[in-house]
PDB file of N, CA and C in Angstrom:
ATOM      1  N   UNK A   1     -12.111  21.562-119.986  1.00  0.00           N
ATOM      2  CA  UNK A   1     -12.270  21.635-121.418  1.00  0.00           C
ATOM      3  C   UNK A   1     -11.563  20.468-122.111  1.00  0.00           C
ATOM      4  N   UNK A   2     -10.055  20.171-121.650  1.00  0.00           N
ATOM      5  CA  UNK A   2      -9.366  18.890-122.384  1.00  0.00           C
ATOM      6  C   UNK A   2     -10.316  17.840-121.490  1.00  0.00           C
ATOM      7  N   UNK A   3     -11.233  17.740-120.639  1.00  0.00           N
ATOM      8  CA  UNK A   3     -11.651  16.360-120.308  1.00  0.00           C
ATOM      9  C   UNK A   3     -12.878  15.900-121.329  1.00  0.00           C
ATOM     10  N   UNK A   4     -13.753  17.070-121.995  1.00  0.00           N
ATOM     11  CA  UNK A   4     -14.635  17.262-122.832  1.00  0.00           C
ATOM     12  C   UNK A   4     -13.905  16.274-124.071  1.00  0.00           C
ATOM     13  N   UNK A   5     -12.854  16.945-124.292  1.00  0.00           N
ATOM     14  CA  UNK A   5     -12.263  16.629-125.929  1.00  0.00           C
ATOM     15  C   UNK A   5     -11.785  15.360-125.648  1.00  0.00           C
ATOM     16  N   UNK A   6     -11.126  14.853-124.646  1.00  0.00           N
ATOM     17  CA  UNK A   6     -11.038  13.502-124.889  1.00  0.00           C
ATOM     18  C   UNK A   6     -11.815  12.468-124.285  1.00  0.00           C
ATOM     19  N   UNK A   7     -12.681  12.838-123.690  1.00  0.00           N
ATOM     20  CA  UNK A   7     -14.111  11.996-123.495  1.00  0.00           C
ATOM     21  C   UNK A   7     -14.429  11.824-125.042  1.00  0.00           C
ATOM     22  N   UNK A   8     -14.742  12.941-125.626  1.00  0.00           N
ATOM     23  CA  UNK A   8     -15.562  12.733-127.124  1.00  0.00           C
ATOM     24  C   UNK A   8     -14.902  12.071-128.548  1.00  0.00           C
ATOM     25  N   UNK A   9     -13.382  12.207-127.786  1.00  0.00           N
ATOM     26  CA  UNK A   9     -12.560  11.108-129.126  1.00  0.00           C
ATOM     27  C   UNK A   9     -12.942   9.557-128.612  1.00  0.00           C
ATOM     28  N   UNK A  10     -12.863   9.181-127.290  1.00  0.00           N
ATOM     29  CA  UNK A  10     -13.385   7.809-126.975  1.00  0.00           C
ATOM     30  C   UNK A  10     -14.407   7.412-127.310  1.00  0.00           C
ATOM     31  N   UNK A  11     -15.395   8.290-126.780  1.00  0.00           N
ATOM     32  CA  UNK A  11     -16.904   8.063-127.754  1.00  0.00           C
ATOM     33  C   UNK A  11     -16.702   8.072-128.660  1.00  0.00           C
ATOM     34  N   UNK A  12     -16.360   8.954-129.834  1.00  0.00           N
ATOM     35  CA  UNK A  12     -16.409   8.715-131.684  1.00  0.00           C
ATOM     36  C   UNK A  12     -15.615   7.695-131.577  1.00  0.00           C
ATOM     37  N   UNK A  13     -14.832   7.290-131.192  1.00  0.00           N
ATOM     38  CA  UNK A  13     -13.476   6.242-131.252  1.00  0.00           C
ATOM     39  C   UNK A  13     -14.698   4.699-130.930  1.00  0.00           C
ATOM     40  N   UNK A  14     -15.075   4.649-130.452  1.00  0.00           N
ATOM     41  CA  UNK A  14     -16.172   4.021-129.760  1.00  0.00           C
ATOM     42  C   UNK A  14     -17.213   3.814-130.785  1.00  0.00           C
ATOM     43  N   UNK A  15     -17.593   4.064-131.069  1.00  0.00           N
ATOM     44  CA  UNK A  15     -19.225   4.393-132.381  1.00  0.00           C
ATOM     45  C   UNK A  15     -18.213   4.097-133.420  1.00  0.00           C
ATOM     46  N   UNK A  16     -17.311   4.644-133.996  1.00  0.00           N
ATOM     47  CA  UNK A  16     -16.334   3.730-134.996  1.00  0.00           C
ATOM     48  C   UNK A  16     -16.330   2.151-135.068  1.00  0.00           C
ATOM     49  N   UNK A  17     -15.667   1.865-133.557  1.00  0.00           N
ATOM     50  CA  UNK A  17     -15.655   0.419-133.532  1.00  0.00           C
ATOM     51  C   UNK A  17     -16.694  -0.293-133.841  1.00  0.00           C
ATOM     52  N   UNK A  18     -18.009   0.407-133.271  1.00  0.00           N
ATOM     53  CA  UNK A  18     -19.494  -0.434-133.304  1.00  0.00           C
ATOM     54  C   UNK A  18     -20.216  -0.312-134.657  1.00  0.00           C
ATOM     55  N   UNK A  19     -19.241   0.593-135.977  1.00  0.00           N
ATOM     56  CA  UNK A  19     -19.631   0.752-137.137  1.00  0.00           C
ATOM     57  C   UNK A  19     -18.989  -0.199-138.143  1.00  0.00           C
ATOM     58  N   UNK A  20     -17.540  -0.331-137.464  1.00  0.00           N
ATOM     59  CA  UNK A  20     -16.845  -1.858-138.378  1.00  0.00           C
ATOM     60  C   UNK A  20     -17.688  -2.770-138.024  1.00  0.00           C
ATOM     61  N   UNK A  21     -18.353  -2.607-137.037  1.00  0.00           N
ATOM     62  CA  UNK A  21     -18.550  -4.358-136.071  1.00  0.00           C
ATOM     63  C   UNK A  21     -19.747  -4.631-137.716  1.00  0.00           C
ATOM     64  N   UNK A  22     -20.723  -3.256-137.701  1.00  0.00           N
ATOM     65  CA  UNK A  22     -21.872  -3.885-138.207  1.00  0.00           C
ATOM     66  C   UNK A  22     -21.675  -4.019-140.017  1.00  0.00           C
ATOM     67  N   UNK A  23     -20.260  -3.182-140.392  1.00  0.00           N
ATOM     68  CA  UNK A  23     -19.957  -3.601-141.570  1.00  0.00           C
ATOM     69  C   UNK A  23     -19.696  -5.281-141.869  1.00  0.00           C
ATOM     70  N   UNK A  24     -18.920  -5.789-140.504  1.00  0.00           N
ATOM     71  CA  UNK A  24     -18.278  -6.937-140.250  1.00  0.00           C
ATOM     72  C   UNK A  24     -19.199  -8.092-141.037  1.00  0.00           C
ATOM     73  N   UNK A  25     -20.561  -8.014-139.547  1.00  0.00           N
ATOM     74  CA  UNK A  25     -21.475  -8.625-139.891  1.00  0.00           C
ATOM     75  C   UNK A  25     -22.327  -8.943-141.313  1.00  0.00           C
ATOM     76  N   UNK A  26     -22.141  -7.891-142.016  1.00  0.00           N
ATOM     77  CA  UNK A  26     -22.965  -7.821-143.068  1.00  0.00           C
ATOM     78  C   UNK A  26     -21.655  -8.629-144.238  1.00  0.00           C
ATOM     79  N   UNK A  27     -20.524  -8.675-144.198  1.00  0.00           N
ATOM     80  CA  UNK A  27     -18.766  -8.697-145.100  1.00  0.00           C
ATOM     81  C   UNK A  27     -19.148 -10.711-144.726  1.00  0.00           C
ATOM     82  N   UNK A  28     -19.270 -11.089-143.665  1.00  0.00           N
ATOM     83  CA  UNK A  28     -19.216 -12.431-143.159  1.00  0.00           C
ATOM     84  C   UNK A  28     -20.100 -13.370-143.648  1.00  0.00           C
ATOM     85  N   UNK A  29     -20.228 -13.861-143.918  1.00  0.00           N
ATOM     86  CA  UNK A  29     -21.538 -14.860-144.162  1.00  0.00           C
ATOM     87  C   UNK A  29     -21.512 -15.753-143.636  1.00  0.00           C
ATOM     88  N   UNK A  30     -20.684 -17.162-142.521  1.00  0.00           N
ATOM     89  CA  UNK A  30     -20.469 -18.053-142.009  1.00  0.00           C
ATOM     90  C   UNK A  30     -20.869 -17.823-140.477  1.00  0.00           C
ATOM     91  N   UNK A  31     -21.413 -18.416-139.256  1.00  0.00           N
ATOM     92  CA  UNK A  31     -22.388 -17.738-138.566  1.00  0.00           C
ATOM     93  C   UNK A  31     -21.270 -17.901-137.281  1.00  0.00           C
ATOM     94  N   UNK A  32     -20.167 -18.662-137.531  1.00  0.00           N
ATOM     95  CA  UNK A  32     -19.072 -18.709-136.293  1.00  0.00           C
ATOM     96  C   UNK A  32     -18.360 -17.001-136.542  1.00  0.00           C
ATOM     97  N   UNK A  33     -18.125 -17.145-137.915  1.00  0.00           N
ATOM     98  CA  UNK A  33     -17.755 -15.501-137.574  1.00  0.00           C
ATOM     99  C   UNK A  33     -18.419 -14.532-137.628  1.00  0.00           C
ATOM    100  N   UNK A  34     -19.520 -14.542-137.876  1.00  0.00           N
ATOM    101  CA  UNK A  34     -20.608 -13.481-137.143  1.00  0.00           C
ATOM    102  C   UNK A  34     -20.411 -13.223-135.657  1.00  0.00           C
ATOM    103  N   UNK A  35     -19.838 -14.412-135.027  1.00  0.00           N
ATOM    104  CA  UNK A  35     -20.478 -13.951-134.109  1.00  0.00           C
ATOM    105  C   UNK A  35     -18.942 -13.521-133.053  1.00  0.00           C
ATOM    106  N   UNK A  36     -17.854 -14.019-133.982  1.00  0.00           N
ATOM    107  CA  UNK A  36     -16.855 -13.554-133.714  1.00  0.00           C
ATOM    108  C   UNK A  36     -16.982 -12.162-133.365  1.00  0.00           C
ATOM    109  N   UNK A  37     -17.062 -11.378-134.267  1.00  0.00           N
ATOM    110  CA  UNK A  37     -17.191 -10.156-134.860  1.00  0.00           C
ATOM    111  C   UNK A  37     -17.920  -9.326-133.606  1.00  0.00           C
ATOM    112  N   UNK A  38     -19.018 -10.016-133.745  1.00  0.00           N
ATOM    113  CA  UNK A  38     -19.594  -9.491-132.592  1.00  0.00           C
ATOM    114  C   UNK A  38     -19.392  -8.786-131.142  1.00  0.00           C
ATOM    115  N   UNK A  39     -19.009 -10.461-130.870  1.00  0.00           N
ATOM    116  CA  UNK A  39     -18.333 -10.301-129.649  1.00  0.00           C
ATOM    117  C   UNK A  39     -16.707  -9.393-129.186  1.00  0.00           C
ATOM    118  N   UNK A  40     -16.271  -9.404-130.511  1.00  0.00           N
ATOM    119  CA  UNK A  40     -15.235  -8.506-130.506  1.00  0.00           C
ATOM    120  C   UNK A  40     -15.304  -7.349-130.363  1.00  0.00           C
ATOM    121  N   UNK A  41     -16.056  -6.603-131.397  1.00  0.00           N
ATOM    122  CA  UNK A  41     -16.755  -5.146-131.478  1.00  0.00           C
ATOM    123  C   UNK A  41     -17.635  -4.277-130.126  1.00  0.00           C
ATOM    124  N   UNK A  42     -18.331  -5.700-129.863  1.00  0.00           N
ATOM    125  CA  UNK A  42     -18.936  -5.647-128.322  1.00  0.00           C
ATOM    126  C   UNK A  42     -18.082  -5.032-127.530  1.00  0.00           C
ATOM    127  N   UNK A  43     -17.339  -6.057-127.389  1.00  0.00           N
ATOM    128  CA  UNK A  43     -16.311  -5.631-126.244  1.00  0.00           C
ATOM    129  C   UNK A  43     -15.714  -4.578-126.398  1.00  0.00           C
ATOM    130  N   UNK A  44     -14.803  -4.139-127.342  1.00  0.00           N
ATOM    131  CA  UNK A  44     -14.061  -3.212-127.706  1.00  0.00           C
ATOM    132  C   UNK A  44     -14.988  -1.928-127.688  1.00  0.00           C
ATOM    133  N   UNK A  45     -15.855  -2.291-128.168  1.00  0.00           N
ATOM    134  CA  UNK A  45     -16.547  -1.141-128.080  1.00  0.00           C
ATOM    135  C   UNK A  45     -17.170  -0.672-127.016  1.00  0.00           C
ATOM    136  N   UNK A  46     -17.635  -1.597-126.174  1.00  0.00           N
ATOM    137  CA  UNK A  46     -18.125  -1.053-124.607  1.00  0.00           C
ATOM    138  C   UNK A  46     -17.240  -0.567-124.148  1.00  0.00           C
ATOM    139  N   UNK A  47     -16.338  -1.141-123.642  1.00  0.00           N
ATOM    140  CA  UNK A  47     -15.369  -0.327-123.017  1.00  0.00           C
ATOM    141  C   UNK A  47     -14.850   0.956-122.992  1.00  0.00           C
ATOM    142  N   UNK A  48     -14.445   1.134-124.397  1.00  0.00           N
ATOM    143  CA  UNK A  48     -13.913   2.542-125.019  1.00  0.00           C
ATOM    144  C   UNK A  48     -15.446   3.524-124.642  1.00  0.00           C
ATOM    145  N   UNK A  49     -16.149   3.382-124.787  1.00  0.00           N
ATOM    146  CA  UNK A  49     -17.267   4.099-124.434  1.00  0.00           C
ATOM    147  C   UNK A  49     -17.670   3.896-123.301  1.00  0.00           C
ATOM    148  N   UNK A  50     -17.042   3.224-122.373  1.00  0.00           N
ATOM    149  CA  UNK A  50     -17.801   3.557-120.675  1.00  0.00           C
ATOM    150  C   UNK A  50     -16.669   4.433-120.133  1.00  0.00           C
ATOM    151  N   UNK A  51     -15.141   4.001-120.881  1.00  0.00           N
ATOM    152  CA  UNK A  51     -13.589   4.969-120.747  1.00  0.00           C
ATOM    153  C   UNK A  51     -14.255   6.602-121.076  1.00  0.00           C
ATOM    154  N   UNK A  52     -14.988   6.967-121.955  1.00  0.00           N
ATOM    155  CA  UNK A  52     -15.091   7.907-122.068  1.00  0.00           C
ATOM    156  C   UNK A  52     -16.061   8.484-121.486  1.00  0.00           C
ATOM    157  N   UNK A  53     -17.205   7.799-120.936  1.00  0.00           N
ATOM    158  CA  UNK A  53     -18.275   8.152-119.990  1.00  0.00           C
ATOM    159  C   UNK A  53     -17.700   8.524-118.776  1.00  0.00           C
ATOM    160  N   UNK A  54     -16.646   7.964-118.259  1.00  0.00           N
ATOM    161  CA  UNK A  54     -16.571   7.787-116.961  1.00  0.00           C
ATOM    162  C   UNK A  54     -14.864   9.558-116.963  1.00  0.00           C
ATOM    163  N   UNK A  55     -14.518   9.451-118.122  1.00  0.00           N
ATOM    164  CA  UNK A  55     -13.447  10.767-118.392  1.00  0.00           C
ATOM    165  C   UNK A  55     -14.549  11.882-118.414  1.00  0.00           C
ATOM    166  N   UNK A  56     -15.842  11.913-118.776  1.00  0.00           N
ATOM    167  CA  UNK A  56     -16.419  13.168-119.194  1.00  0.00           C
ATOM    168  C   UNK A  56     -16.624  12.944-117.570  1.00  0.00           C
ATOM    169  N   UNK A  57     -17.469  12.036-116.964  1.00  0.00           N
ATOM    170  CA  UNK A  57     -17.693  12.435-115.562  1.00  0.00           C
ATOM    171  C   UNK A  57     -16.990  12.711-114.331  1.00  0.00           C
ATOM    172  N   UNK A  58     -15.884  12.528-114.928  1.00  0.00           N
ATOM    173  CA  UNK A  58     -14.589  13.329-113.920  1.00  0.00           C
ATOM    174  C   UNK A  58     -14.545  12.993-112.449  1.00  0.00           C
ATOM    175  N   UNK A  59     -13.986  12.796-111.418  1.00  0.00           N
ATOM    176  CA  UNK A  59     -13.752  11.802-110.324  1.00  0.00           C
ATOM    177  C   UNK A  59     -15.156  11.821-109.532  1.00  0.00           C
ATOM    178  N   UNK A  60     -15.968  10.967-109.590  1.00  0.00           N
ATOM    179  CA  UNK A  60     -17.275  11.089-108.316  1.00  0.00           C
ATOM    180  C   UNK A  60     -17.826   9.912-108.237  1.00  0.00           C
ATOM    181  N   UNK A  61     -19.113   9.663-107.727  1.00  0.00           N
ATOM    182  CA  UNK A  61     -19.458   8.388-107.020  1.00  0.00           C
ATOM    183  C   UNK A  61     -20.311   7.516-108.606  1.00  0.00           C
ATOM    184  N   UNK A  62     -20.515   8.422-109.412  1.00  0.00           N
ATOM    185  CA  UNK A  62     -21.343   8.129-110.902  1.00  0.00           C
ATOM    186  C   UNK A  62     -19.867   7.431-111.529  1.00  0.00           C
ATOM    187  N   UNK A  63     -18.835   7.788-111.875  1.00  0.00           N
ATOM    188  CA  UNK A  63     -17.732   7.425-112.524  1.00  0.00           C
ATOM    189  C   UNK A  63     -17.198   6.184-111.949  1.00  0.00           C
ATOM    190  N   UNK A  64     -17.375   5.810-110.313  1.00  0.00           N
ATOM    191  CA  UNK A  64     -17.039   4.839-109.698  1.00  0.00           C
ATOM    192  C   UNK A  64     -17.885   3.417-109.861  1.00  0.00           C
ATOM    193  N   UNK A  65     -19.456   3.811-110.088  1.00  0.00           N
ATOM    194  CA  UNK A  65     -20.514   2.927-110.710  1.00  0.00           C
ATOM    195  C   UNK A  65     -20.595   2.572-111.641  1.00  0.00           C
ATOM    196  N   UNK A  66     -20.380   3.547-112.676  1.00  0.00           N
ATOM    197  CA  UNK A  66     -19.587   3.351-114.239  1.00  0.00           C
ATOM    198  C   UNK A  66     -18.592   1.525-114.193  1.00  0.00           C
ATOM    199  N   UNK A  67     -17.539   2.261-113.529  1.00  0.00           N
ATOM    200  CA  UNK A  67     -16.075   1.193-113.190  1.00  0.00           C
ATOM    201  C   UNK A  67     -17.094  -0.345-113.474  1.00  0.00           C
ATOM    202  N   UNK A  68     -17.817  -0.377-112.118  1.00  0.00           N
ATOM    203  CA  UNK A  68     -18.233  -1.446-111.572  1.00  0.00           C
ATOM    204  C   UNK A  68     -18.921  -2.445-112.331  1.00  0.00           C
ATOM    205  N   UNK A  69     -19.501  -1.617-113.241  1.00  0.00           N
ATOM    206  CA  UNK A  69     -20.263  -2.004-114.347  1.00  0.00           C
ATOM    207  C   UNK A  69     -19.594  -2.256-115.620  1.00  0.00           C
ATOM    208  N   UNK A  70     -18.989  -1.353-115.308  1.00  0.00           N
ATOM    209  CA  UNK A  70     -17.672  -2.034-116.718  1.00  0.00           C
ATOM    210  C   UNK A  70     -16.919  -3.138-116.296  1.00  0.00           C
ATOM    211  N   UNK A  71     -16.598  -3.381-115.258  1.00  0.00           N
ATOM    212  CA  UNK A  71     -16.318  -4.260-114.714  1.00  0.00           C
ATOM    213  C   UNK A  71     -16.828  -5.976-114.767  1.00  0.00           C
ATOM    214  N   UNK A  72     -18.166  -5.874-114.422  1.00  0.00           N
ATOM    215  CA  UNK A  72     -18.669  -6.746-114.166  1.00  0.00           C
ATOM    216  C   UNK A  72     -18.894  -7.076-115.910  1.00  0.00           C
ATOM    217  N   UNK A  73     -19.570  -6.310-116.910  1.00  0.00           N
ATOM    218  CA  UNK A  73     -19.542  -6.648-117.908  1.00  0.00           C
ATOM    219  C   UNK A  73     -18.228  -7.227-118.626  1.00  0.00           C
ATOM    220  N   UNK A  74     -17.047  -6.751-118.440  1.00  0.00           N
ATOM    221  CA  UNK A  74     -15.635  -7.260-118.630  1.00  0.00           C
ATOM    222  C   UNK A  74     -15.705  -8.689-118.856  1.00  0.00           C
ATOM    223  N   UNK A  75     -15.769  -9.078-117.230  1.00  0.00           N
ATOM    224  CA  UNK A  75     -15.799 -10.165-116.831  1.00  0.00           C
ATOM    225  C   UNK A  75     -16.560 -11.243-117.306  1.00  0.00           C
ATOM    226  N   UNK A  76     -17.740 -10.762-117.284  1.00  0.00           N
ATOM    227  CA  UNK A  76     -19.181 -11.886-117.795  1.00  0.00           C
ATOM    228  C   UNK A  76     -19.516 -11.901-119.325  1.00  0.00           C
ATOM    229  N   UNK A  77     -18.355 -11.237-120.161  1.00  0.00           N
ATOM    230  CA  UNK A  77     -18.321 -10.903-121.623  1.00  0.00           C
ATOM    231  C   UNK A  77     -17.684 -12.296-122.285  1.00  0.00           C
ATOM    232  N   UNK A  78     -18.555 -12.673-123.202  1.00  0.00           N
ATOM    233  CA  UNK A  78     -17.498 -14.212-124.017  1.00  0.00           C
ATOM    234  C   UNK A  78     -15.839 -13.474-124.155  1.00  0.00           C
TER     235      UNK A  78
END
């Protein structure tokens, strides 16, 4: 039951971030920080939402694929 509730604060916590991002975009008008913004929100925001994908799915071979992929996106992210 607590893995439910804090899976779902990461997600809302998550969808937050990706809701400044698109306030961001629209607040900016100069196209270097557009894309700042972007890439910031991106990131921040994937993460926190694969953190909480991978808490709701609780230790197994899906949560470990999750990782990998968060991973690799990490990495290959501006």
């Amino acid at each position: 039951m607590i893995r439910l509730y804090m899976s779902g604060f990461q997600i809302l916590a998550a969808l937050i971030f990706k809701a400044f991002g698109v306030a961001g975009i629209f607040r900016f008008k100069g196209f270097y920080a557009r894309i700042l913004i972007t890439a910031k929100v991106e990131t921040v925001g994937f993460l926190t939402m694969m953190a909480g994908v991978m808490v709701y799915g609780g230790f197994s071979w899906f949560t470990l694929k999750v990782l990998l992929i968060t991973l690799l996106v990490a990495f290959t992210n501006p």
